[in-house]
Protein backbone atom coordinates (compact mmCIF):
# COMPACT_ATOMS: atom_id res chain seq x y z
CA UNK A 1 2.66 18.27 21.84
CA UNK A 2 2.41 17.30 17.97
CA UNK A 3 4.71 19.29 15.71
CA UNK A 4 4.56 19.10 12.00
CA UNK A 5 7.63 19.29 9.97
CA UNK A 6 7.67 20.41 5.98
CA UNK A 7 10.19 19.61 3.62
CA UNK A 8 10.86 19.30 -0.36
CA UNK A 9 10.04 22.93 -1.31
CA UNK A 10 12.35 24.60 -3.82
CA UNK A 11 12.68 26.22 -7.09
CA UNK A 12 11.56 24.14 -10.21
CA UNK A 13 10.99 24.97 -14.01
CA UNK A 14 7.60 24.90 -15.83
CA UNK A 15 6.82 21.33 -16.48
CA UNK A 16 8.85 20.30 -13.62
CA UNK A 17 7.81 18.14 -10.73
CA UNK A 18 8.34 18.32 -6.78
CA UNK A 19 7.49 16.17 -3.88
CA UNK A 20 6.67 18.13 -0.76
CA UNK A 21 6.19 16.07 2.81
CA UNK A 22 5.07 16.27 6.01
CA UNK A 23 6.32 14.72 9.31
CA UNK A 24 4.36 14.58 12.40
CA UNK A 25 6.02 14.16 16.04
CA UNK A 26 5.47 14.74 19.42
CA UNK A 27 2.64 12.25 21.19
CA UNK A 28 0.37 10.95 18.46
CA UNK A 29 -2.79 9.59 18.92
CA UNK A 30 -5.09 9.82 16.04
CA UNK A 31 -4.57 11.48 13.03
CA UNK A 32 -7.71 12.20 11.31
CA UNK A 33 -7.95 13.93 7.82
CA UNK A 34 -5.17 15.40 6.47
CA UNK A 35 -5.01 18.03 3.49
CA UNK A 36 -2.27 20.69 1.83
CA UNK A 37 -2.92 23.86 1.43
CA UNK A 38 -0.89 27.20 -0.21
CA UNK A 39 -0.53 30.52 0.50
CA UNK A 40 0.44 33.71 -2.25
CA UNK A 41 1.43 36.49 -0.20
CA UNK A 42 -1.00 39.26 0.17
CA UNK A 43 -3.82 35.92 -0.81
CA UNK A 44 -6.04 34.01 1.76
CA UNK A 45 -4.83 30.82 2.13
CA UNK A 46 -6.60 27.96 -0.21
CA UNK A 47 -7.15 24.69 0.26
CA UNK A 48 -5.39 22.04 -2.48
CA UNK A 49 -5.92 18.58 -1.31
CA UNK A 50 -7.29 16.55 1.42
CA UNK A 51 -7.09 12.46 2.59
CA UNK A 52 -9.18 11.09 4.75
CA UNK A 53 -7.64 8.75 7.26
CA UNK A 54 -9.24 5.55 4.75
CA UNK A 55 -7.61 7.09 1.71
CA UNK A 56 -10.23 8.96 0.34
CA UNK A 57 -8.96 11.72 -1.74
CA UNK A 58 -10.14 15.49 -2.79
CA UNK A 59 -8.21 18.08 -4.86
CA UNK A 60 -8.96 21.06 -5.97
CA UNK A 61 -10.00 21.97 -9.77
CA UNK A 62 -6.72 23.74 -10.30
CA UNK A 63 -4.70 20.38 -9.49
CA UNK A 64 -6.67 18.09 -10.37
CA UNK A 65 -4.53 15.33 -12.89
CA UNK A 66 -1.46 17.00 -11.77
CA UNK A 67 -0.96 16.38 -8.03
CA UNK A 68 -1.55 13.43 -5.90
CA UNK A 69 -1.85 13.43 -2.05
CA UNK A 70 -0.53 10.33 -0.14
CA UNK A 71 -0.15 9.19 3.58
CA UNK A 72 1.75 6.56 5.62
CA UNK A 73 -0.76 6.56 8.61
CA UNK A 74 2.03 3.80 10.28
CA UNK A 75 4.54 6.49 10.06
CA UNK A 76 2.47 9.49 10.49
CA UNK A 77 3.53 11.15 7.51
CA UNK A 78 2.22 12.71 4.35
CA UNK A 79 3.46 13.49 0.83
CA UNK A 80 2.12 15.66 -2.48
CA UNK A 81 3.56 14.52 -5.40
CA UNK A 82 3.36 17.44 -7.60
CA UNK A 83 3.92 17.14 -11.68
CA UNK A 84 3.67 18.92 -14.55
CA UNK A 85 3.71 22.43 -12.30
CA UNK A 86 2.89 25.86 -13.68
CA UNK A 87 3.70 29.54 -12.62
CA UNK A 88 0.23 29.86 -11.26
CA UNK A 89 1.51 26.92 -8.72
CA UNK A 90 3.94 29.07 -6.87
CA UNK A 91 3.06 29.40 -3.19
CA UNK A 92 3.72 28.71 0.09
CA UNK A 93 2.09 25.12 0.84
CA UNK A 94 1.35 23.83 4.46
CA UNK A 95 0.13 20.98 5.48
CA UNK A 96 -2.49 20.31 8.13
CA UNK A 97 -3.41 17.42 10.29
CA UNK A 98 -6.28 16.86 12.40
CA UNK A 99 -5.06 15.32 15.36
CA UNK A 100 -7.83 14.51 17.81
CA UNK A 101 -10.01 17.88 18.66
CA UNK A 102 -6.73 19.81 17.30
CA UNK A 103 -5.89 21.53 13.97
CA UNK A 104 -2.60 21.58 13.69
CA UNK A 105 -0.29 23.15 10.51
CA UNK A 106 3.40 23.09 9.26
CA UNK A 107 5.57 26.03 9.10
CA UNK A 108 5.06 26.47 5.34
CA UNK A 109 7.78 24.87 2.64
CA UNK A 110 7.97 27.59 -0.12
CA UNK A 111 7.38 26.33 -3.61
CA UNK A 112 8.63 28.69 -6.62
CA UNK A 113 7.95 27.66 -10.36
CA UNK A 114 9.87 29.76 -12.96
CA UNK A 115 12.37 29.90 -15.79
């Protein structure tokens, strides 16, 4: 079983930057795309960024310039480098990997940005 692991959450100021990552274990086989995603309570949950296994990257409009999605595919890990955050950015983010047929997710690293 594949397990994915979160870490690098916290509290930062406006303007501030964070680097959030994502760990898989467990019995890997292929990782496919992977993507991050955040969560306001009470919100659906909306997609932020995606890489395909070549390195092809996607964000979304409201990161776009400000956040960059990376991946170690020899270490089956992935990191979002976030800059130059904004209250608006606060969230719970989760990663997701698609391993094989599966869709798997991390528990959620909360991410808080406030003075």
């Amino acid at each position: 079983q594949v397990q994915l692991v979160e870490s690098g959450g916290g509290l930062v100021q406006p303007g501030g930057s964070l680097r959030l990552t994502c760990a898989a274990s467990g019995t890997i086989f292929m990782i496919y795309a992977m993507a991050w995603y955040r969560q306001v309570p009470g919100t659906q949950r909306e997609w932020v960024a995606d890489i395909t296994s070549g390195g092809t990257t996607n964000y979304s409009d409201s990161v776009k310039g400000r956040f960059t999605i990376s991946r170690d595919n020899a270490k089956n890990t992935m990191a979002l480098q976030m800059t130059t955050l904004k209250p608006e950015d606060t969230a719970v983010y989760y990663c997701y990997m698609r391993h094989g047929s599966s869709d798997l997710w991390g528990q959620g690293t909360p991410v808080t940005v406030s003075s």
